[in-house]
Protein backbone atom coordinates (compact mmCIF):
# COMPACT_ATOMS: atom_id res chain seq x y z
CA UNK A 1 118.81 26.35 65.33
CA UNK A 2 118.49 29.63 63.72
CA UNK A 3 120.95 32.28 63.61
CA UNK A 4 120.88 35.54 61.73
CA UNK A 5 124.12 38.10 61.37
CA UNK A 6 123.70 41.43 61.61
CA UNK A 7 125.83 43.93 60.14
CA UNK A 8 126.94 47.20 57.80
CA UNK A 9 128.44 46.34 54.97
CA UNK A 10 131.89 44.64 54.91
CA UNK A 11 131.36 43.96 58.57
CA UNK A 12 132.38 39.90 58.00
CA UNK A 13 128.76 38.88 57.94
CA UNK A 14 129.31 36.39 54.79
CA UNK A 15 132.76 35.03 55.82
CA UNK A 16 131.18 34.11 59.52
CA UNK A 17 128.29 32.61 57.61
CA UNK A 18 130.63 30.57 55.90
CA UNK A 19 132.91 29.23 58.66
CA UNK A 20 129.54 27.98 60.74
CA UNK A 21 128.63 26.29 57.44
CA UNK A 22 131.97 24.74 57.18
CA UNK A 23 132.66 24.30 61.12
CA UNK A 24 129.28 23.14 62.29
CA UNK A 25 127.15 22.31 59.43
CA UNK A 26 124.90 25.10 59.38
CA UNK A 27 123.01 25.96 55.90
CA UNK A 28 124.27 29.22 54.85
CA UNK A 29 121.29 31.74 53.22
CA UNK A 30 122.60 34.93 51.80
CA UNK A 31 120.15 37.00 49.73
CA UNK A 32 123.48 38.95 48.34
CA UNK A 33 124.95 35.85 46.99
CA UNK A 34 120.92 34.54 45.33
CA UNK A 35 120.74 37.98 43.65
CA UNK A 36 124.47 38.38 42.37
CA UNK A 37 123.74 34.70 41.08
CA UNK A 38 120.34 35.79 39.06
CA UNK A 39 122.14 39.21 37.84
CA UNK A 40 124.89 36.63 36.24
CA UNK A 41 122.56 34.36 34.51
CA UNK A 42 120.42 38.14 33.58
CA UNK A 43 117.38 36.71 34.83
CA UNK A 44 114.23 38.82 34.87
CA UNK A 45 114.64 39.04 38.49
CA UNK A 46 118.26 39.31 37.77
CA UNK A 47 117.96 42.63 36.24
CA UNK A 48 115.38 43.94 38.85
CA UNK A 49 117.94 43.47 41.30
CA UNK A 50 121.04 44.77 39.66
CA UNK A 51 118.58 47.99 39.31
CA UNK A 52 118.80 48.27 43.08
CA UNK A 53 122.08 46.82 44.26
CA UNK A 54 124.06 49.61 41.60
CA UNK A 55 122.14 52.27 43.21
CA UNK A 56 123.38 51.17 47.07
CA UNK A 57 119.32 50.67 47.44
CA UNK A 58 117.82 48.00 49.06
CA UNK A 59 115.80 45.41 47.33
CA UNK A 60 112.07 45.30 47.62
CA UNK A 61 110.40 43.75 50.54
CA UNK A 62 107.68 41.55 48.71
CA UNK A 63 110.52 40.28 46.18
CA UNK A 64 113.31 39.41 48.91
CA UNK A 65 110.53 37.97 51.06
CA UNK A 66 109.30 35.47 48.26
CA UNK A 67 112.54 34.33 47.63
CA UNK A 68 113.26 33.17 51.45
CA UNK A 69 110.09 31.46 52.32
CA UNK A 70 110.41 29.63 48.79
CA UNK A 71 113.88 28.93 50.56
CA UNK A 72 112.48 27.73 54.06
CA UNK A 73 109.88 26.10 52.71
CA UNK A 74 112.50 23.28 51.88
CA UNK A 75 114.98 23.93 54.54
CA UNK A 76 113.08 25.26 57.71
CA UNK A 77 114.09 21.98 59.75
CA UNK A 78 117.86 22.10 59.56
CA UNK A 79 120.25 24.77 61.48
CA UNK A 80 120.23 27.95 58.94
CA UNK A 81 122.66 31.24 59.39
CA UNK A 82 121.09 34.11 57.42
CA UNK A 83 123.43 36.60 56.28
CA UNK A 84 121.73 39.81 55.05
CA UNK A 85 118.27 38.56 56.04
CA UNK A 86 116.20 40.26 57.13
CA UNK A 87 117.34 44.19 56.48
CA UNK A 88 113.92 45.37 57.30
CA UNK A 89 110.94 45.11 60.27
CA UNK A 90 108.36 43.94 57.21
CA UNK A 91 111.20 40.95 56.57
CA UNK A 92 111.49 40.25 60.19
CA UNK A 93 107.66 39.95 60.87
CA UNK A 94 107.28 37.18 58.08
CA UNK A 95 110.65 35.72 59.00
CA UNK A 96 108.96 35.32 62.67
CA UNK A 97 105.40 34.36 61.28
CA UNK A 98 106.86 31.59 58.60
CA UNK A 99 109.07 30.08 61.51
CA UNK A 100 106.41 30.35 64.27
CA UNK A 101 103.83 28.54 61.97
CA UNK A 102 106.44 25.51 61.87
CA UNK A 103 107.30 25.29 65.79
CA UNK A 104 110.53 27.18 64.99
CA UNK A 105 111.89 30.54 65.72
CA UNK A 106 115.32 32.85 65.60
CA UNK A 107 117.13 31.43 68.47
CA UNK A 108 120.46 34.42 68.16
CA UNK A 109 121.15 37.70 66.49
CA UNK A 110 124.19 38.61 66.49
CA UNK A 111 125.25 42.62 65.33
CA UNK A 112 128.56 42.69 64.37
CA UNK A 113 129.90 46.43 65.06
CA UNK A 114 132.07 48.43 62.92
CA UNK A 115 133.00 52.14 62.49
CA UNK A 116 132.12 53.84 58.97
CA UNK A 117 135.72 54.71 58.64
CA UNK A 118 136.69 51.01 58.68
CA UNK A 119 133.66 49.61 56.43
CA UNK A 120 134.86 51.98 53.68
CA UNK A 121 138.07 50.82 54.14
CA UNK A 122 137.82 47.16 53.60
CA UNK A 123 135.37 47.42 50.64
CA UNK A 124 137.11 49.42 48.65
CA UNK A 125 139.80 47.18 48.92
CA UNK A 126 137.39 44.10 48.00
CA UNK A 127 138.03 42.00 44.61
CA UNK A 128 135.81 39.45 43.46
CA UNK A 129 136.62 36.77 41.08
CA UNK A 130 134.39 37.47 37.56
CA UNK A 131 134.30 33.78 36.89
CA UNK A 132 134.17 31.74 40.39
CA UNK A 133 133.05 34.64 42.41
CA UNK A 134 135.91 34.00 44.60
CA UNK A 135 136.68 37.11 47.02
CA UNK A 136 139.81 38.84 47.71
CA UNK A 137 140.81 41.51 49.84
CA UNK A 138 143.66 43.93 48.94
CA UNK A 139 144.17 44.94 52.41
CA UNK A 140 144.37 41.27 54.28
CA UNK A 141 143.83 38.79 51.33
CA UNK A 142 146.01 39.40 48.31
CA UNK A 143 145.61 37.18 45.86
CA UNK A 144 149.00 35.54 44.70
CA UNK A 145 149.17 36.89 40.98
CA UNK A 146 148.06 40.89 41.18
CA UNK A 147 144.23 41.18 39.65
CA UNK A 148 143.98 37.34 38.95
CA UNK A 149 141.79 34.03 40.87
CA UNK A 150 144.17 32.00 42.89
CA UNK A 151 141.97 29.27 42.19
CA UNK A 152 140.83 29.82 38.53
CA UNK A 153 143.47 32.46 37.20
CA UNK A 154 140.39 34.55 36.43
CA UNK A 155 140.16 38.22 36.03
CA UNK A 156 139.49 40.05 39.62
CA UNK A 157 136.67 43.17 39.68
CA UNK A 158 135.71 45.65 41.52
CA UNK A 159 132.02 45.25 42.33
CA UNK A 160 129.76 48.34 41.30
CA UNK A 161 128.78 48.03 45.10
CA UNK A 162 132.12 47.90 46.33
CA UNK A 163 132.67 51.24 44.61
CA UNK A 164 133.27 54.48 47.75
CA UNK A 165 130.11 56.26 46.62
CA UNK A 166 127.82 53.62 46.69
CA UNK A 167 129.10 52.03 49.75
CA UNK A 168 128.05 55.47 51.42
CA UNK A 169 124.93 55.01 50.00
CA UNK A 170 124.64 51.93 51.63
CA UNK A 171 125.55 52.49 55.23
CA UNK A 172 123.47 55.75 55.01
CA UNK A 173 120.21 52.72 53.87
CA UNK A 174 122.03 50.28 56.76
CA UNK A 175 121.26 53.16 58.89
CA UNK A 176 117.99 54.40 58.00
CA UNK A 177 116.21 50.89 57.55
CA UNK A 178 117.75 48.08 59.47
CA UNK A 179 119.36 49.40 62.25
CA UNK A 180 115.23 49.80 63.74
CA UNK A 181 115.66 45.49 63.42
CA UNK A 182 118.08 45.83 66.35
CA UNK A 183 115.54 47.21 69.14
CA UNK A 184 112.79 44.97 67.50
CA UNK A 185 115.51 41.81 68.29
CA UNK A 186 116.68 43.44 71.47
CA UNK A 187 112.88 43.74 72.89
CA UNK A 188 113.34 39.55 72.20
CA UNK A 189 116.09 39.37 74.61
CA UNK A 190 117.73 37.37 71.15
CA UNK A 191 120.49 40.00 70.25
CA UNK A 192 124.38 40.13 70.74
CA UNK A 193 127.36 42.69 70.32
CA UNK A 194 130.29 41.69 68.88
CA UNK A 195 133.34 44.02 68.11
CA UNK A 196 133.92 43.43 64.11
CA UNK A 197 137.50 45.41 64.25
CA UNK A 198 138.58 42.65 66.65
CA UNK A 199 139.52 40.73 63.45
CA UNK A 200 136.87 37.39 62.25
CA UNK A 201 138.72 34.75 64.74
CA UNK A 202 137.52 36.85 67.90
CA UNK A 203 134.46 37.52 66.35
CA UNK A 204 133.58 33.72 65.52
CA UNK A 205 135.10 32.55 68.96
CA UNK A 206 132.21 34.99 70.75
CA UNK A 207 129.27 33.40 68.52
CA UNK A 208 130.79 29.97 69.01
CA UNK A 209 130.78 30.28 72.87
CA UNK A 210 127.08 31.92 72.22
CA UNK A 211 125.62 28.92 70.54
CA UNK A 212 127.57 26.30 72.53
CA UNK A 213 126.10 27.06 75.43
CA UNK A 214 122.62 26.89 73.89
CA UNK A 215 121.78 23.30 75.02
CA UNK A 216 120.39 20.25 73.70
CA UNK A 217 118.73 22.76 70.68
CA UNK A 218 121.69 22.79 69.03
C-alpha cells in the first residue's frame, strides 16, 4: 500500500506519517527530513537545499525526484507513507510512472485542511531539537525545561523555515504549485478531506477507517 499526505505547512503531515509508521508498520519517506539531514552533515546537496528551504522555495524537481526513485528503488514493495512527496505535477507523473512500471500505484491521498491563520500559528510556535532533531511545540508540546530536549537536554531552535515571513512564503508556493496535485489526484478518484483543526487523533482515526476498509491490499 501506498499512501501520500497532503498538506500546507504545519498541517500534521509528518506527525501522521509517523504514527502509521509506528501503528501499522508503514515506511515513512519525508523529503523534509532527507534534506534537513544532508544540510547537517553540509553535503553538496546539503547546501543546494538549504539555498531553497531558507528562501520558503521549493526544491528542484530533477533533484527531489532522484532522490525518491533512488529511495523506491529499494523499498517499492513494502507499505510507504510519503510526507511532502510529491509537491509538484512533474513529481507526481514519475511518482505514477516508477510505481506503474513495478505493478504498484498510490492507493490514497489524503489533504489535510487548514486555515492560513492557524498554519502560522503553530509554526511559529515550533522548536526543534539542534542535536536529536526532536520537535516541540510551544503551543501544545512544551518541552519540560524552557528552550531545552526532553530527551537529550539539548538546545531548542527556531528553524529558519519556521520563521513568520518565510512560512508566508511558503503557503503562498503551497498554493501556487501543489495545490494543482489535488485535481490531478481527484480526477483518480484517490483523494480525501480531512479537517486538520480537528486536532491529529480525529485526523488519524479518518485515515485509519480509510485504509482499513481497503481490503486484502493492505
Amino acid at each position: 500500500m501506498k499512501i501520500i499526505l497532503f498538506g500546507p505547512p504545519g498541517s500534521g503531515k509528518g506527525t501522521q506519517a509517523e504514527l502509521l509508521k509506528e501503528k501499522e508498520g508503514f515506511l515513512h519517506f519525508s523529503t523534509g527530513d532527507f534534506f534537513r539531514q544532508e544540510i547537517a552533515k553540509e553535503t553538496s546537496l546539503g547546501k543546494k537545499v538549504q539555498y531553497y528551504l531558507e528562501k520558503g522555495l521549493l526544491v528542484p524537481d530533477e533533484i527531489v525526484i532522484e532522490i525518491v526513485e533512488n529511495f523506491l528503488k529499494e523499498n517499492y514493495n513494502k507499505k510507504i507513507v510519503f510526507d511532502g512527496y510529491p509537491r509538484t505535477l512533474p513529481q507526481a507523473f514519475s511518482l505514477d510512472q516508477f510505481l506503474l512500471q513495478r505493478n504498484e500505484k498510490i492507493n490514497f491521498c489524503f489533504l489535510i485542511e487548514l486555515s492560513e491563520e492557524e498554519i502560522i500559528k503553530r509554526l511559529t510556535s515550533r522548536r526543534v531539537c539542534k542535536n536529536c532533531g526532536a520537535i516541540y511545540n510551544l503551543n501544545f508540546k512544551k518541552p519540560k525545561i524552557e528552550g531545552l530536549c526532553d530527551l537529550c537536554n539539548s538546545e531548542l531552535i527556531q528553524r529558519d523555515d519556521d520563521k513568520e515571513e518565510v512560512i508566508k512564503e511558503r503557503i503562498n508556493i503551497y498554493y501556487k504549485d501543489t495545490l494543482p496535485l489535488i485535481d490531478y489526484y481527484e480526477k483518480k478518484n484517490n483523494l480525501y478531506r480531512i479537517k486538520g483543526d480537528l486536532g491529529k487523533d480525529y485526523v488519524y482515526s479518518e485515515i485509519i477507517k480509510k485504509i482499513k476498509n481497503y481490503g486484502n491490499l493492505y
